[in-house]
Each structure stands twice: as C-alpha cells, then as structure tokens.
PDB file of N, CA and C in Angstrom:
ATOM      1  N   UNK A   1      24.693 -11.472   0.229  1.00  0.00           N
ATOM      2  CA  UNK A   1      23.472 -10.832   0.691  1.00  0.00           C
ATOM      3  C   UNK A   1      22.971 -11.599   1.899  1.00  0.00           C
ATOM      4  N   UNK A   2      22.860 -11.189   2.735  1.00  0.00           N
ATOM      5  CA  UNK A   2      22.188 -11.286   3.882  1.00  0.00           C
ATOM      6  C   UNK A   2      21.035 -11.808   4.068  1.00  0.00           C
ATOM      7  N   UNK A   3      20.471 -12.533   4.280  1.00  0.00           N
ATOM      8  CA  UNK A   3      18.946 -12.762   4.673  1.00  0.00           C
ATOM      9  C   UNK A   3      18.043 -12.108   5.431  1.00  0.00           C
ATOM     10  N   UNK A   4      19.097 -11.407   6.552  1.00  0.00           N
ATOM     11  CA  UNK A   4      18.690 -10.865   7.431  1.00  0.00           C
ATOM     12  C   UNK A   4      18.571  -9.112   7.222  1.00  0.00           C
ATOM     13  N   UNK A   5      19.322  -8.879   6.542  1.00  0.00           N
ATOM     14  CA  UNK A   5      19.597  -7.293   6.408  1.00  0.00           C
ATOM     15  C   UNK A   5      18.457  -6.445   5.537  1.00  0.00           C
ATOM     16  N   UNK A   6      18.870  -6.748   4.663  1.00  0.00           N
ATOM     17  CA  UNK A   6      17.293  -6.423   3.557  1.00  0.00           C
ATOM     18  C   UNK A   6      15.955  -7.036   4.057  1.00  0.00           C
ATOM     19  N   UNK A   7      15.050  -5.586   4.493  1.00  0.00           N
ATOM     20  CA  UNK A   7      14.223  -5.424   4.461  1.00  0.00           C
ATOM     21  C   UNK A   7      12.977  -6.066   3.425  1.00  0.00           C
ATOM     22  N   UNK A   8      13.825  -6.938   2.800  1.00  0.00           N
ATOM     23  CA  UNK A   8      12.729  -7.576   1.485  1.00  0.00           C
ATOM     24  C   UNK A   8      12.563  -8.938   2.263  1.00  0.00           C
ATOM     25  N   UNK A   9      13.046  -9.251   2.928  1.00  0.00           N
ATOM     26  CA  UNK A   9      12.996 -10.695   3.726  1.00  0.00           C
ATOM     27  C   UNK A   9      12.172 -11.150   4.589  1.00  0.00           C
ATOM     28  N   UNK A  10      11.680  -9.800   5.189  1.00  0.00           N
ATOM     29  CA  UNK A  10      10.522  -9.621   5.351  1.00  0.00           C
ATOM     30  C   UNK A  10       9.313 -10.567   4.903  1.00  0.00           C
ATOM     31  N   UNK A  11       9.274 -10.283   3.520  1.00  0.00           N
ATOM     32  CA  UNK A  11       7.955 -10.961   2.456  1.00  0.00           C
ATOM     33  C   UNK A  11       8.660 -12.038   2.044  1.00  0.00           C
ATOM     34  N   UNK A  12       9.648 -12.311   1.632  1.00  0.00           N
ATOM     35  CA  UNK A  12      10.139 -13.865   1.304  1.00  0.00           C
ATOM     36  C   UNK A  12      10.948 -15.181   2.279  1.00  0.00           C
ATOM     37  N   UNK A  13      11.210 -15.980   2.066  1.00  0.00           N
ATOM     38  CA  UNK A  13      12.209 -17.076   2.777  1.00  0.00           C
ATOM     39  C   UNK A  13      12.996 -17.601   1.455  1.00  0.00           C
ATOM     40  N   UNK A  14      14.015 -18.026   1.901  1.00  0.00           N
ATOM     41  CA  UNK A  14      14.802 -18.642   0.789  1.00  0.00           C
ATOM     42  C   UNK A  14      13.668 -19.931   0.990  1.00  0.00           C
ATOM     43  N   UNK A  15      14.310 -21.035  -0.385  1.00  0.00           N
ATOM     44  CA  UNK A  15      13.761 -22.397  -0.331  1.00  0.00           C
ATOM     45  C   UNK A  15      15.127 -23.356  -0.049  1.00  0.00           C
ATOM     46  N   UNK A  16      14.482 -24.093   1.058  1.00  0.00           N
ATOM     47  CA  UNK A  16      15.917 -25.145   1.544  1.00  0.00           C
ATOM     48  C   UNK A  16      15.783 -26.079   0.227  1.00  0.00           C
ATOM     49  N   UNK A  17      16.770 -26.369   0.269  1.00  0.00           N
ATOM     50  CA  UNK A  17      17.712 -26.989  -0.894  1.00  0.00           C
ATOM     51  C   UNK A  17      17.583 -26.279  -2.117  1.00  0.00           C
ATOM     52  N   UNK A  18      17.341 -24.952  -2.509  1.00  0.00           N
ATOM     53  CA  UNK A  18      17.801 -24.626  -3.869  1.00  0.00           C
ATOM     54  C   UNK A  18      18.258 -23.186  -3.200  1.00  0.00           C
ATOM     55  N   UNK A  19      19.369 -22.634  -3.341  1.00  0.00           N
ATOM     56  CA  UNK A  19      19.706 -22.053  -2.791  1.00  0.00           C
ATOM     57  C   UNK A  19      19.736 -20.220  -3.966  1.00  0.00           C
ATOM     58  N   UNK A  20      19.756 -20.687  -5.066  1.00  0.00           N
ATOM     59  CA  UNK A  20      18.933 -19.724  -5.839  1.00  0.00           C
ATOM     60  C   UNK A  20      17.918 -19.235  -5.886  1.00  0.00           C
ATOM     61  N   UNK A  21      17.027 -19.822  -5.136  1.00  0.00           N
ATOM     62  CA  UNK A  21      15.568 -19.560  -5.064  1.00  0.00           C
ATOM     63  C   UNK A  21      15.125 -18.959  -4.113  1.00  0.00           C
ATOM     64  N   UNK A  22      13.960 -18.235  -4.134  1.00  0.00           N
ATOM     65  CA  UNK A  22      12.823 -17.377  -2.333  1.00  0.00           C
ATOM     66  C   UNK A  22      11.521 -17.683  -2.931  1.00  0.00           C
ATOM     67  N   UNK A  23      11.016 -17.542  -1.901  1.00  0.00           N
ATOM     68  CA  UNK A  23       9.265 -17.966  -1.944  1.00  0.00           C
ATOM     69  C   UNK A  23       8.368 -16.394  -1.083  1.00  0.00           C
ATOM     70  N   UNK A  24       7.932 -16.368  -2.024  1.00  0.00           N
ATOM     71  CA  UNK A  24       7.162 -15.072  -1.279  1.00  0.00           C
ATOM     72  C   UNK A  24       5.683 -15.510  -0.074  1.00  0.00           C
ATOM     73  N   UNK A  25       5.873 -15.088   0.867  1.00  0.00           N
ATOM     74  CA  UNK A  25       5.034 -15.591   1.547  1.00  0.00           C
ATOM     75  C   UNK A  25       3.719 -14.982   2.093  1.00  0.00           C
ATOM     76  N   UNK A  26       3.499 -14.023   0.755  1.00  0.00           N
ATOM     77  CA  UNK A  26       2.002 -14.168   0.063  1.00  0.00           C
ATOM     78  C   UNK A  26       0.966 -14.869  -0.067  1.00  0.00           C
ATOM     79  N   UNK A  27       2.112 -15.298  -1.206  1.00  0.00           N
ATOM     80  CA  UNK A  27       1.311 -15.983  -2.376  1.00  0.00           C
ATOM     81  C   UNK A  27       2.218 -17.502  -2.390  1.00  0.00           C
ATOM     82  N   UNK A  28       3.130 -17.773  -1.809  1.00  0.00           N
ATOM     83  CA  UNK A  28       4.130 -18.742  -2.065  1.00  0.00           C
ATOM     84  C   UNK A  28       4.617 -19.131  -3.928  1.00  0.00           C
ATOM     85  N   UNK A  29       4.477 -17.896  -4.489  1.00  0.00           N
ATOM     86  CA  UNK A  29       5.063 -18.500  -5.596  1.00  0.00           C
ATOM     87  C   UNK A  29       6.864 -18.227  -5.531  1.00  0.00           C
ATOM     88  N   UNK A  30       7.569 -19.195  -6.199  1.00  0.00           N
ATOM     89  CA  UNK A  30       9.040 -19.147  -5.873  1.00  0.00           C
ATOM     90  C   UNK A  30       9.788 -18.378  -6.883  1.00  0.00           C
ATOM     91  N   UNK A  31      10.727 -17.521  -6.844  1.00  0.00           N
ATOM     92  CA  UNK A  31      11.823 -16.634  -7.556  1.00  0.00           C
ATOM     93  C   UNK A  31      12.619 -16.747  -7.251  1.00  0.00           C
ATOM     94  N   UNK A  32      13.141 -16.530  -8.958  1.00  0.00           N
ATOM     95  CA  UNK A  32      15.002 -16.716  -8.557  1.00  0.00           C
ATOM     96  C   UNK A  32      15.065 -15.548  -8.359  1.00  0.00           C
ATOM     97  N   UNK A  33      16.757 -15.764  -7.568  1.00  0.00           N
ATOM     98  CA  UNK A  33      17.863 -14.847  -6.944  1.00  0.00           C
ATOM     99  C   UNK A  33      18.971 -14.877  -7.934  1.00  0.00           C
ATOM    100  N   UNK A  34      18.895 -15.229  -9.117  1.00  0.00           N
ATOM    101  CA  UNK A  34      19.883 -15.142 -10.083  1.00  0.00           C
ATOM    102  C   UNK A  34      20.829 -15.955  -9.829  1.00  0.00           C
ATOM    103  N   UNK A  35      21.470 -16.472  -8.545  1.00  0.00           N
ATOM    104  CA  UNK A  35      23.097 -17.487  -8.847  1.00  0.00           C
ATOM    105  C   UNK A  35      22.562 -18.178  -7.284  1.00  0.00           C
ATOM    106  N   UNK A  36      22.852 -19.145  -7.370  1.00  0.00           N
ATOM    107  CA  UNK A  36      23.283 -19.767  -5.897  1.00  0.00           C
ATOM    108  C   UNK A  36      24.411 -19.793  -5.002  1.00  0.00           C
ATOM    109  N   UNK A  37      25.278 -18.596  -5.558  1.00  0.00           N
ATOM    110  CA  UNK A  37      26.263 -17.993  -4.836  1.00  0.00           C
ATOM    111  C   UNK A  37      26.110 -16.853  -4.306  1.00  0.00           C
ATOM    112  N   UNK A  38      25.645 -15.996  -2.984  1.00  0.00           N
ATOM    113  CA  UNK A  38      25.102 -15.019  -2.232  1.00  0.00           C
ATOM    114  C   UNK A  38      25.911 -14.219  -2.514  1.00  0.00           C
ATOM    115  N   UNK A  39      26.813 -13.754  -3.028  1.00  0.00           N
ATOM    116  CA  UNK A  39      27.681 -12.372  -3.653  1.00  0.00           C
ATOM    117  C   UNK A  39      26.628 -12.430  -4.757  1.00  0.00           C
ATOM    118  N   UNK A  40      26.684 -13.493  -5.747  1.00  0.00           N
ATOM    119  CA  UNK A  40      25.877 -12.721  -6.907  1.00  0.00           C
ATOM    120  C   UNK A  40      24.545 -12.748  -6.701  1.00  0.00           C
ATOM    121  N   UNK A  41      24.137 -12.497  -5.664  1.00  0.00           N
ATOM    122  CA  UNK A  41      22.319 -12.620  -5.874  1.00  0.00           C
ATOM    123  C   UNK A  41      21.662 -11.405  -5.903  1.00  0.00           C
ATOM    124  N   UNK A  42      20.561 -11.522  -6.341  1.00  0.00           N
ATOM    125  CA  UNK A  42      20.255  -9.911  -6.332  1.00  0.00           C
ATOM    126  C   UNK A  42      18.512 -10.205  -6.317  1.00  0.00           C
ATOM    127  N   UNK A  43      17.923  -8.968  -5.373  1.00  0.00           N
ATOM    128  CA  UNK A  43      16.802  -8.920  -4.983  1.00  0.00           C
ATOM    129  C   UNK A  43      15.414  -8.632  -5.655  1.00  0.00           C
ATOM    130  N   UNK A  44      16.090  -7.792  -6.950  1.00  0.00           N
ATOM    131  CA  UNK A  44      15.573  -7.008  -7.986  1.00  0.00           C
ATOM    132  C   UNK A  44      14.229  -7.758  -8.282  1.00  0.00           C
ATOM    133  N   UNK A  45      14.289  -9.027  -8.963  1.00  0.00           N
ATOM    134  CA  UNK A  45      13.280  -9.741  -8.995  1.00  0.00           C
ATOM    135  C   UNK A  45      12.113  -9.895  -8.146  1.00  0.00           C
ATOM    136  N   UNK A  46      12.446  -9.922  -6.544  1.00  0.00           N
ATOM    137  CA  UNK A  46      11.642 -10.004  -6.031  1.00  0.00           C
ATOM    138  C   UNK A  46      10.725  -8.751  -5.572  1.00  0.00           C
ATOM    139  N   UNK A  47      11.811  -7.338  -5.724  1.00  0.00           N
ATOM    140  CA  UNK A  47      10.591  -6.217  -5.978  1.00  0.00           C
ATOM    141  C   UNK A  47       9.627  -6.030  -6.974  1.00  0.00           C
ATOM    142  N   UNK A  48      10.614  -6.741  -8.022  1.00  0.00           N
ATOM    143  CA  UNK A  48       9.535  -6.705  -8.927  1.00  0.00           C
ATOM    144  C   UNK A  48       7.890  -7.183  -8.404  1.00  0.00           C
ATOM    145  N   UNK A  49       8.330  -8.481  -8.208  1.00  0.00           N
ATOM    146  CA  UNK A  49       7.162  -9.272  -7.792  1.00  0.00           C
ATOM    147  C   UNK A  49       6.571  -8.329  -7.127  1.00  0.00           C
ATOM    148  N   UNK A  50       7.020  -7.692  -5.817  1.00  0.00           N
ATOM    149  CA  UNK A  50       6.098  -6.926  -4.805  1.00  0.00           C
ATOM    150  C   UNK A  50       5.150  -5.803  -5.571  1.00  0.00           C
ATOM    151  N   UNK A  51       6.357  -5.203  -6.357  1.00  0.00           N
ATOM    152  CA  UNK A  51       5.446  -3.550  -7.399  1.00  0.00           C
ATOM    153  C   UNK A  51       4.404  -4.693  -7.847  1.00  0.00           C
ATOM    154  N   UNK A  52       4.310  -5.389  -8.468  1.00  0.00           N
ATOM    155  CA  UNK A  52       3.360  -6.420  -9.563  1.00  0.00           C
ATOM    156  C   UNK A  52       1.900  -6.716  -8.890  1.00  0.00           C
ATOM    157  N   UNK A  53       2.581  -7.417  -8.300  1.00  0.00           N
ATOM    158  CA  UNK A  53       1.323  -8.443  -7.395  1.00  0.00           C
ATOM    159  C   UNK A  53       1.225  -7.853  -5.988  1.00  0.00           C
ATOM    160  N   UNK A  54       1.789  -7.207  -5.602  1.00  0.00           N
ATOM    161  CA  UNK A  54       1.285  -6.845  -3.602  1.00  0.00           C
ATOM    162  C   UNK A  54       2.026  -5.985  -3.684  1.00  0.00           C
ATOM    163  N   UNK A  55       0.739  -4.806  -4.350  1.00  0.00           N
ATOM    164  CA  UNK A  55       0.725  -3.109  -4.817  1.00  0.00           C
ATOM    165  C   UNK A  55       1.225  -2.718  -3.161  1.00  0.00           C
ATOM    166  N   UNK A  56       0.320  -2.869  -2.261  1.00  0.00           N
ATOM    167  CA  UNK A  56       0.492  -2.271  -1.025  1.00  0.00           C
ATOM    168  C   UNK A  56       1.880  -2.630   0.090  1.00  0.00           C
ATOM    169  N   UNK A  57       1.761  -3.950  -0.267  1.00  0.00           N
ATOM    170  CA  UNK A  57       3.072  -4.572   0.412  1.00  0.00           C
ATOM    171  C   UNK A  57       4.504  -4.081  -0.160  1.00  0.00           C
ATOM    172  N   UNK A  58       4.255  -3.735  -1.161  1.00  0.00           N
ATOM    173  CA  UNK A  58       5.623  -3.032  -2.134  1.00  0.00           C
ATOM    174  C   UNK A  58       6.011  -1.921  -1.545  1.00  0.00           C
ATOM    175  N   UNK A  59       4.537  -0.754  -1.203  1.00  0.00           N
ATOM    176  CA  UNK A  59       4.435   0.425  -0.707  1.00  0.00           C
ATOM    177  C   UNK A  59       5.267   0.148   0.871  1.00  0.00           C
ATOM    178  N   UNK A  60       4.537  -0.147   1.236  1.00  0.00           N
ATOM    179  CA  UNK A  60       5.314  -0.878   2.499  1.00  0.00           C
ATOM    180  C   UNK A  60       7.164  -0.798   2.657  1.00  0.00           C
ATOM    181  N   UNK A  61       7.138  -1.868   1.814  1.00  0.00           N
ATOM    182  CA  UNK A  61       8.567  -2.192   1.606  1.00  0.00           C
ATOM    183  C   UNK A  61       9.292  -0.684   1.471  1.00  0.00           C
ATOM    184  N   UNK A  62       9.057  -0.050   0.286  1.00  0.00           N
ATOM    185  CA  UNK A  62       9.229   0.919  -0.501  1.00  0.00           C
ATOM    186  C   UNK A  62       9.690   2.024   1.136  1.00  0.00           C
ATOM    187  N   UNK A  63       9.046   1.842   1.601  1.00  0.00           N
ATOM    188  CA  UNK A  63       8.931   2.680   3.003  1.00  0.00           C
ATOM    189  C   UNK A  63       9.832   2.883   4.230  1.00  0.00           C
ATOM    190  N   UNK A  64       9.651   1.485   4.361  1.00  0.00           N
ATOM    191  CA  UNK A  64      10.813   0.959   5.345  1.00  0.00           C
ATOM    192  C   UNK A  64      12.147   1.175   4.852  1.00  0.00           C
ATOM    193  N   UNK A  65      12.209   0.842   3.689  1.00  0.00           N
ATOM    194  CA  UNK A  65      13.433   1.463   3.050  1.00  0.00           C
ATOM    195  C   UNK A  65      14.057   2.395   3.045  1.00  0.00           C
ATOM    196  N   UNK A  66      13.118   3.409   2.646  1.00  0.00           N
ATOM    197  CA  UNK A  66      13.810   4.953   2.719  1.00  0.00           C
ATOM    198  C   UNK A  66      14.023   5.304   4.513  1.00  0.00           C
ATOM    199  N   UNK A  67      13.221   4.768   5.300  1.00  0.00           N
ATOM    200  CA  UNK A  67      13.252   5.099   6.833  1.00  0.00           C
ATOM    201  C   UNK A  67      14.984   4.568   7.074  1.00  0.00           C
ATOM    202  N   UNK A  68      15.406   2.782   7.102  1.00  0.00           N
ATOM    203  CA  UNK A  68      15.918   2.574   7.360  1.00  0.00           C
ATOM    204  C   UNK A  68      17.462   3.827   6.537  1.00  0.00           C
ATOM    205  N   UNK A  69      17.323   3.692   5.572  1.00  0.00           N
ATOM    206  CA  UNK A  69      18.063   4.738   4.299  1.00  0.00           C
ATOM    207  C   UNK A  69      18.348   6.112   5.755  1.00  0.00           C
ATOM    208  N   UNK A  70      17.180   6.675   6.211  1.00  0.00           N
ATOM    209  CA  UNK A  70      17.357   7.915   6.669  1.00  0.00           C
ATOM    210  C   UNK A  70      18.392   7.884   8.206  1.00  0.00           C
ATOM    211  N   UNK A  71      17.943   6.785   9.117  1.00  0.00           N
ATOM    212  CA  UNK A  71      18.704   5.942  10.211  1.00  0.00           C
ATOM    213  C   UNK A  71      19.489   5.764   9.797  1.00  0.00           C
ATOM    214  N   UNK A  72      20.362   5.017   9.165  1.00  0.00           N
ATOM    215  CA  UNK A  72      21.597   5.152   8.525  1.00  0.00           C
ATOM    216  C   UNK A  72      22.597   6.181   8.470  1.00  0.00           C
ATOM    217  N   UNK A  73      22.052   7.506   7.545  1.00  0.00           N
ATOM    218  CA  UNK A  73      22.620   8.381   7.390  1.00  0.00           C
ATOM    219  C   UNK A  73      22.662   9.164   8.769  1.00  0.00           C
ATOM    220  N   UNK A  74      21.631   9.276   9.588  1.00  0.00           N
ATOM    221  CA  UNK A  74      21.710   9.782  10.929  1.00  0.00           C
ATOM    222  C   UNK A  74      22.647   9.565  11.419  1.00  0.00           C
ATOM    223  N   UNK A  75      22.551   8.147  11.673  1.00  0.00           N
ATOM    224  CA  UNK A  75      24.030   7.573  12.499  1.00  0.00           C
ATOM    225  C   UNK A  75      25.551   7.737  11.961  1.00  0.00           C
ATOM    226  N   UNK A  76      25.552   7.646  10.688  1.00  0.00           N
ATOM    227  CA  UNK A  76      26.708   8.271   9.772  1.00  0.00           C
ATOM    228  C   UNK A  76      27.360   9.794  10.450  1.00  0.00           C
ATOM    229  N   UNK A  77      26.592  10.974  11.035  1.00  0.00           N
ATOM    230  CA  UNK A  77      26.905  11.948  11.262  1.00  0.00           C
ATOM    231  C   UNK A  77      27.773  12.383  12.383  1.00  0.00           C
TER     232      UNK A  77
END
C-alpha cells in the first residue's frame, strides 16, 4: 500500500519507527495497519476511525473516493 495513493493519507502519517502504525492528524491518536509488512496492511481501521470520530472528514473522504473511483473508470474507456 502506498502512502501516497489512497486518499486516506490525506488524514493520517505513518509513525517513524513503527511501521505498523498511522497517526491521524486530527486528533493524533495512533492505529494499527495490521502487519508491518505493506502488502498486508490494510486501511479499514482507519476509516473506521474517520466514520467514528470525524463524521464530516469521513464524508469527505467518502467523496473523494467515489470521484477519484469515477476518473479512473473514465480513463479506462
């Protein structure tokens, strides 16, 4: 996973030296990414966080998503 690609990166940073971990930069509280190996990591957690705690920032996210989703498929054609 990319740091750069997902649109969730946006709201978080990884944390230097734990490489399992992101910090939302909210609220700076830290979440795991499930493995400290970037094939297995997964973001899931940290939407969570967004739906949870930063209702609007989620919306946000939630947004950009489907846009980027629609650009995509555009260019696909």
């Amino acid at each position: 996973m990319s740091q750069g690609k997902n649109p969730i990166w946006e709201y978080f940073r990884k944390v230097d030296n734990e490489p399992s971990k992101a910090k939302c930069i909210e609220c700076d509280k830290v979440l795991s990414l499930g493995s400290d190996k970037p094939r297995h990591q997964t973001v899931s957690g940290l939407k969570g966080h967004l739906s949870t705690c930063h209702k609007a920032i989620y919306t946000a996210y939630v947004k950009r998503v489907a846009e980027d989703d629609g650009e995509h498929k555009q260019k696909r054609k």
